[in-house]
C-alpha atoms as a PDB file:
ATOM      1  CA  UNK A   1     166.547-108.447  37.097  1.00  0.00           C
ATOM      2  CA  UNK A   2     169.838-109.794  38.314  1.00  0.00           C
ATOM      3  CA  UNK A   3     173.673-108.341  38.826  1.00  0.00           C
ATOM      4  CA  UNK A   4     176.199-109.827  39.379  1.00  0.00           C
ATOM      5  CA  UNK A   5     175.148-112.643  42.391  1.00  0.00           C
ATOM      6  CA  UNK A   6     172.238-109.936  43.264  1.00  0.00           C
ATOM      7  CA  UNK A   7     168.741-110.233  42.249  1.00  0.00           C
ATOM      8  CA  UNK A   8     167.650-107.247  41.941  1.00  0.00           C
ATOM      9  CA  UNK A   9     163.546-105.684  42.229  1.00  0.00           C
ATOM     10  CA  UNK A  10     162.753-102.517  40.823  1.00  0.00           C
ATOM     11  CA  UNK A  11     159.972-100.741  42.082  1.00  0.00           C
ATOM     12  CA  UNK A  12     158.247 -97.356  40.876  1.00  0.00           C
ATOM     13  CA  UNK A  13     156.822 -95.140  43.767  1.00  0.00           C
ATOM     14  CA  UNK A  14     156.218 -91.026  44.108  1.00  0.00           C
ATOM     15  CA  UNK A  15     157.149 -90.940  40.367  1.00  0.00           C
ATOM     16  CA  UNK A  16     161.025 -92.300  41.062  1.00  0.00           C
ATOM     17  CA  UNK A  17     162.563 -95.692  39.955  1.00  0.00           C
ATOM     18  CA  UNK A  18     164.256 -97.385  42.718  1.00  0.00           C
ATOM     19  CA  UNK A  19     165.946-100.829  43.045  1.00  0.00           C
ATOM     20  CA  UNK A  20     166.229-103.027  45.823  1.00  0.00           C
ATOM     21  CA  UNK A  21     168.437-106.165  46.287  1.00  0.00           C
ATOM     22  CA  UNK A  22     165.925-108.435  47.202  1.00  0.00           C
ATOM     23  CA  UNK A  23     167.611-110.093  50.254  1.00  0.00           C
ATOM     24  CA  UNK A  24     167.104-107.072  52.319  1.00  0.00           C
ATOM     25  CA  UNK A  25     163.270-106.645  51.500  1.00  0.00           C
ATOM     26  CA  UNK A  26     163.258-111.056  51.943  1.00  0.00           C
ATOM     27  CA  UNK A  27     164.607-110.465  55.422  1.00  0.00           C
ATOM     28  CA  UNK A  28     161.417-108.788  56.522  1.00  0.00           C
ATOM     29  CA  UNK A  29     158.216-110.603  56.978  1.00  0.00           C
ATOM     30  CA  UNK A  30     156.006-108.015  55.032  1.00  0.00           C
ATOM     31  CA  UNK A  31     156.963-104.709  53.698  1.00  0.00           C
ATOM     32  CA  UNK A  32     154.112-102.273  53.036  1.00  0.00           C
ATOM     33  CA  UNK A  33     154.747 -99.345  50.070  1.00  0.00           C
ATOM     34  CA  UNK A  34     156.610 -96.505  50.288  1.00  0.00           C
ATOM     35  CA  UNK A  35     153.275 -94.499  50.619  1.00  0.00           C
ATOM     36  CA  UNK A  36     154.898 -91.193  52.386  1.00  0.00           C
ATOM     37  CA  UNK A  37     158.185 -89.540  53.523  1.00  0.00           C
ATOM     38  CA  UNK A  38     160.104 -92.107  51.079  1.00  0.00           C
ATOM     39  CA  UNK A  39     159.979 -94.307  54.222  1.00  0.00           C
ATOM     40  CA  UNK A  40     157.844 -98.041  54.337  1.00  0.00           C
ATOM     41  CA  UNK A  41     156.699 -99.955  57.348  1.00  0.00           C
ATOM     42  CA  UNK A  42     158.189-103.063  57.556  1.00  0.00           C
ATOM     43  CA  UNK A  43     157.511-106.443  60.176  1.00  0.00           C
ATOM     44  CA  UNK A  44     159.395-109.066  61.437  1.00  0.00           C
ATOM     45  CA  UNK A  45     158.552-111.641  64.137  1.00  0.00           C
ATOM     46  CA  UNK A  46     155.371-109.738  64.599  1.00  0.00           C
ATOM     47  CA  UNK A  47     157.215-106.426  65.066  1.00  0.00           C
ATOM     48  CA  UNK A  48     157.178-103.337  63.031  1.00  0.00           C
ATOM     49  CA  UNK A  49     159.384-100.753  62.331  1.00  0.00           C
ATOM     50  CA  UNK A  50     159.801 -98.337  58.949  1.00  0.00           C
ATOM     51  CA  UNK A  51     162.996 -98.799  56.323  1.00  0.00           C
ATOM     52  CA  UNK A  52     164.532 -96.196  53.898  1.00  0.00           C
ATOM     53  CA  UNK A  53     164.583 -96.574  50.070  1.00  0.00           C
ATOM     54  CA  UNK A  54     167.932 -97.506  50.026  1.00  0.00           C
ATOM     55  CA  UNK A  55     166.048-100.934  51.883  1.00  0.00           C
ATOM     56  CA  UNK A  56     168.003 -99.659  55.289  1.00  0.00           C
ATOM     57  CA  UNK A  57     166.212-100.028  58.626  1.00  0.00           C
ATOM     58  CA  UNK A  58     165.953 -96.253  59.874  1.00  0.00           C
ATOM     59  CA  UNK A  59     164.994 -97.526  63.712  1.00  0.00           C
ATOM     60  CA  UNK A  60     164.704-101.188  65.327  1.00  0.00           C
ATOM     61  CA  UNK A  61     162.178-103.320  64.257  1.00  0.00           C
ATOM     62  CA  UNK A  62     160.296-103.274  68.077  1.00  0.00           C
ATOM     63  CA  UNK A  63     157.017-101.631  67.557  1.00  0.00           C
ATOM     64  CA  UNK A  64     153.684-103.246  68.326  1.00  0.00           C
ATOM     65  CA  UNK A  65     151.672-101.079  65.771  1.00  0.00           C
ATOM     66  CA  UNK A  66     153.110 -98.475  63.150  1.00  0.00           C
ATOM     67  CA  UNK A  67     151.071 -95.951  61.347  1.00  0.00           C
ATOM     68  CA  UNK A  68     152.504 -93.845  57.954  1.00  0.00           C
ATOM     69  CA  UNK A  69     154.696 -90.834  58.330  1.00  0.00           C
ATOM     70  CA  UNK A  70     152.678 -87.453  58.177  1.00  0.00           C
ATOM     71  CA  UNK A  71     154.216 -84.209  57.982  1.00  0.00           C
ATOM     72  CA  UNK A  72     157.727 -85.726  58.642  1.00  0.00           C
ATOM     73  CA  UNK A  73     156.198 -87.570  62.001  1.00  0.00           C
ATOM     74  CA  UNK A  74     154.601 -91.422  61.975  1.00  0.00           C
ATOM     75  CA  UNK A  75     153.027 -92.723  65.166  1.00  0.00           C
ATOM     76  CA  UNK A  76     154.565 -95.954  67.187  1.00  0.00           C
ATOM     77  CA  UNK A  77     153.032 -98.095  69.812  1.00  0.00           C
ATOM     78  CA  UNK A  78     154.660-100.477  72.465  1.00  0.00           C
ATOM     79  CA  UNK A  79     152.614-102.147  74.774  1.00  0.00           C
ATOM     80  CA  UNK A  80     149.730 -99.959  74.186  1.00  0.00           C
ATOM     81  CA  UNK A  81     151.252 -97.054  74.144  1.00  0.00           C
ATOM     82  CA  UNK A  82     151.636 -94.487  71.728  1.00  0.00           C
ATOM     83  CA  UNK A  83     154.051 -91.949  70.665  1.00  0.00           C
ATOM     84  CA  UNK A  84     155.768 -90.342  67.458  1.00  0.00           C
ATOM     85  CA  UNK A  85     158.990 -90.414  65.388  1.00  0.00           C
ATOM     86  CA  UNK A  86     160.770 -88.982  62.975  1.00  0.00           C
ATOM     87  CA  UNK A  87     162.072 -89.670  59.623  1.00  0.00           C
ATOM     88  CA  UNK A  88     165.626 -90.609  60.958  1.00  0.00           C
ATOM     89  CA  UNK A  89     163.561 -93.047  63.069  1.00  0.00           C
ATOM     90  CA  UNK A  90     164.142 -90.914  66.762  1.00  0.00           C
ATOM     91  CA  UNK A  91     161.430 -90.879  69.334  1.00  0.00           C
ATOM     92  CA  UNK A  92     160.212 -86.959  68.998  1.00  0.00           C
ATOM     93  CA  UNK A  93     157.362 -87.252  71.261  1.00  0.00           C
ATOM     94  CA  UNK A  94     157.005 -90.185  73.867  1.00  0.00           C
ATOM     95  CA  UNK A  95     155.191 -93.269  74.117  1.00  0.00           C
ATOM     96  CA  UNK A  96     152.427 -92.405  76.623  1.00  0.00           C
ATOM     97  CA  UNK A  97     149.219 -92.074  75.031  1.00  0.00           C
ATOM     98  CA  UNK A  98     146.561 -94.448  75.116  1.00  0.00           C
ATOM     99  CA  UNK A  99     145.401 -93.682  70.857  1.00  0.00           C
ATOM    100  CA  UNK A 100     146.761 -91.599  68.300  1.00  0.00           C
ATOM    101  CA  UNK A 101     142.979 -90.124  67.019  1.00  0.00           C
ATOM    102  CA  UNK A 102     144.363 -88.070  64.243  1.00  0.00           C
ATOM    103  CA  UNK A 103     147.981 -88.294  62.874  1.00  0.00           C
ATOM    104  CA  UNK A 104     149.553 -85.154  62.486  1.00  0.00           C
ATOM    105  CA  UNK A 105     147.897 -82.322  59.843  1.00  0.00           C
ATOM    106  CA  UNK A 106     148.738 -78.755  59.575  1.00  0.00           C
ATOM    107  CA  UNK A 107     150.833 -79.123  62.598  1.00  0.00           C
ATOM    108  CA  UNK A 108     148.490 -81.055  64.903  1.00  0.00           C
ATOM    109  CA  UNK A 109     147.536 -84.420  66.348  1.00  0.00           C
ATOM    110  CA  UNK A 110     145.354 -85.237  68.334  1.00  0.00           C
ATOM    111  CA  UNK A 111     145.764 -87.638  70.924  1.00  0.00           C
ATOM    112  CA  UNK A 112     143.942 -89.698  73.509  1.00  0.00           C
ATOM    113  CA  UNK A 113     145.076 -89.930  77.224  1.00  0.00           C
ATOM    114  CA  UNK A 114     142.086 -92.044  79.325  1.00  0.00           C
ATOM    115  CA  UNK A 115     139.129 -90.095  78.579  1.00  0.00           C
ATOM    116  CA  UNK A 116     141.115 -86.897  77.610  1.00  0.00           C
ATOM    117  CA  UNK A 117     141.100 -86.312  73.804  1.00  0.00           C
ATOM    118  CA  UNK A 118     144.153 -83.555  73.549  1.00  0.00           C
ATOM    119  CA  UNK A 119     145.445 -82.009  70.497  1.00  0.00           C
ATOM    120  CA  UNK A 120     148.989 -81.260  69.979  1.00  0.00           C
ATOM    121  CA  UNK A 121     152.340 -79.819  68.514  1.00  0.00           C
ATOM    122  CA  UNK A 122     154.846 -81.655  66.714  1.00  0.00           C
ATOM    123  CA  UNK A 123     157.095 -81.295  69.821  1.00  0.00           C
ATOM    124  CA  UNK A 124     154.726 -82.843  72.018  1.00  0.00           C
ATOM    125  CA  UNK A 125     153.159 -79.375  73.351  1.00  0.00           C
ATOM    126  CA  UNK A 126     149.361 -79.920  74.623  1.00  0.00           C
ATOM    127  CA  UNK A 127     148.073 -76.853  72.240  1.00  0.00           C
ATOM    128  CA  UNK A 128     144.417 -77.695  73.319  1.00  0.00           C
ATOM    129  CA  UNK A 129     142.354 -79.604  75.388  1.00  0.00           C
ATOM    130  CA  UNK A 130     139.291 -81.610  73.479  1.00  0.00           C
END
């Protein structure tokens, strides 16, 4: 579809039409669906980071590794590191776990730090040792 100088792609996810101008999706290297939180993992130079549906970047394209948003919370690695963000793209909980075992369900994740497996809150909170 085109409008105007744009060419346009429209794409059907969570039951919702949306359109995207196609030069900000080209900009990215790949661009994964918009599987959860209306927010899709996007790479560039062999960096990830996660864009709105309005095709916006919602933090900088830096990760290492990205995994889908969960209960409003997706986990983000640098360097081998993990930690969590938010929908708006802010670092909730930090980068200092060695794995993210189980993204966040009912209001825990649980989490890997050497050889202790932990499970926590969504601010971070150890809630139980594994």
């Amino acid at each position: 579809m085109t409008k105007g100088t744009q060419t346009l792609l429209r794409l059907v996810f969570n039951s919702k039409e949306h359109t995207f101008d196609k030069k900000i999706l080209s900009k990215y290297d790949w661009v994964d669906c918009f599987v959860c939180e209306d927010r899709a993992k996007v790479r560039l130079n062999d960096k990830e980071g996660y864009i709105n549906t309005e095709g916006k970047a919602i933090c900088p394209i830096m990760y290492d590794e990205t995994d889908i948003f969960s209960e409003g919370l997706a986990s983000v690695c640098i360097d081998g590191k993990w930690g969590f963000i938010n929908t708006e793209g802010e670092e909730v909980i930090p980068l200092m776990y060695d794995e993210v075992i189980r993204m966040f369900h009912k209001g825990f994740a649980v989490v890997r730090i050497g050889e202790k497996k932990l499970a926590i809150n969504e601010l971070g909170y150890i809630v139980k040792r594994l």
